[in-house]
Protein backbone atom coordinates (compact mmCIF):
# COMPACT_ATOMS: atom_id res chain seq x y z
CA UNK A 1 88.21 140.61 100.32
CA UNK A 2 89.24 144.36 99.57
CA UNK A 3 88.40 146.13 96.24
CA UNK A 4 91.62 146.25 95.34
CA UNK A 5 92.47 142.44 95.38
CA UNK A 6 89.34 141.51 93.81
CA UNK A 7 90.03 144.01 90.68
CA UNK A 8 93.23 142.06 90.30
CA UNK A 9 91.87 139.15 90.12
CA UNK A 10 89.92 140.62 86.94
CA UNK A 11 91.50 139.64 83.30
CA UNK A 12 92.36 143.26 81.68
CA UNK A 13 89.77 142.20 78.95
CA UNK A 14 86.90 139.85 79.54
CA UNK A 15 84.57 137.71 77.19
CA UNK A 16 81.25 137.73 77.78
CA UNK A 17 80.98 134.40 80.12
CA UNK A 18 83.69 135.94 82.72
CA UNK A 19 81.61 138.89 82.76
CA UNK A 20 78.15 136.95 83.49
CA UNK A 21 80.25 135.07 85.93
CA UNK A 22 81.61 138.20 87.81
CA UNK A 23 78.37 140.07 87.89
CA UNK A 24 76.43 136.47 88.54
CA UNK A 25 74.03 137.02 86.22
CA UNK A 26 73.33 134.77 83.08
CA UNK A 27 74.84 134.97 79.55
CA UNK A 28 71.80 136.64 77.96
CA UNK A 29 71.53 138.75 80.51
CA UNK A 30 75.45 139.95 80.01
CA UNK A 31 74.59 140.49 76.33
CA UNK A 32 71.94 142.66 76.82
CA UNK A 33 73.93 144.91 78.44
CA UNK A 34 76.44 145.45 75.80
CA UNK A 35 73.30 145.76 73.45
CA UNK A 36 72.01 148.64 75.12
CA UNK A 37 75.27 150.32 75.56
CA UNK A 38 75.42 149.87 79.63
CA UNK A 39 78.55 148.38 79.90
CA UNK A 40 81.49 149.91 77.17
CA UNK A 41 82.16 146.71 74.84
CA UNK A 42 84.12 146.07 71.24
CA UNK A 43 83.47 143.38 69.11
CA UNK A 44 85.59 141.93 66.68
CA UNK A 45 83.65 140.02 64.10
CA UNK A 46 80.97 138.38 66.52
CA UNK A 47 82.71 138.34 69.93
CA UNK A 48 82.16 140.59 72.03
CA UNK A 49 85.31 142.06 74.89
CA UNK A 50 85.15 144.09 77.31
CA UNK A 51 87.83 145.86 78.95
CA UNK A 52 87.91 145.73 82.81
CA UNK A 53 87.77 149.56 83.10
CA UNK A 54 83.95 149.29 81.29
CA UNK A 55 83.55 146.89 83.81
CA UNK A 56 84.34 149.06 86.88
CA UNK A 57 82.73 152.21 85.33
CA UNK A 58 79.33 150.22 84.57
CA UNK A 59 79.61 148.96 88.33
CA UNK A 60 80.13 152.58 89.91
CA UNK A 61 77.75 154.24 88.12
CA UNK A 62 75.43 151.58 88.95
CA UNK A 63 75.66 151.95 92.39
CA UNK A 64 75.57 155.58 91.98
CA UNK A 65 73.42 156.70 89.25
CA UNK A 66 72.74 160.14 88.60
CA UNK A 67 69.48 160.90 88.73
């Protein structure tokens, strides 16, 4: 599957169980990430969204990180 067709298959905004579910990784584990500011988030009242582009940024810096 190319990059490309995968991103598509991305909602524009996520909630916090597609993006566990994308980067196969449990819920608390997804939350702690937007806790510490790794992955770009907003939350409205208690939910938290995050908009694919934080997604893809979080993911290329990831497996580039500046060191």
């Amino acid at each position: 599957m190319s990059q490309e067709i995968f991103l598509e298959k991305i909602p524009p905004v996520l909630r916090v169980e597609e993006l566990a579910k994308v980067l196969c990784i449990g819920r608390n584990a997804a939350y702690e990430l937007l806790r510490s500011g790794k992955i770009r988030s907003v939350r409205i009242g208690k939910c938290y969204r995050i908009p694919r582009e934080a997604l893809i940024e979080f993911l290329l810096n990831d497996l580039n990180p500046i060191d």
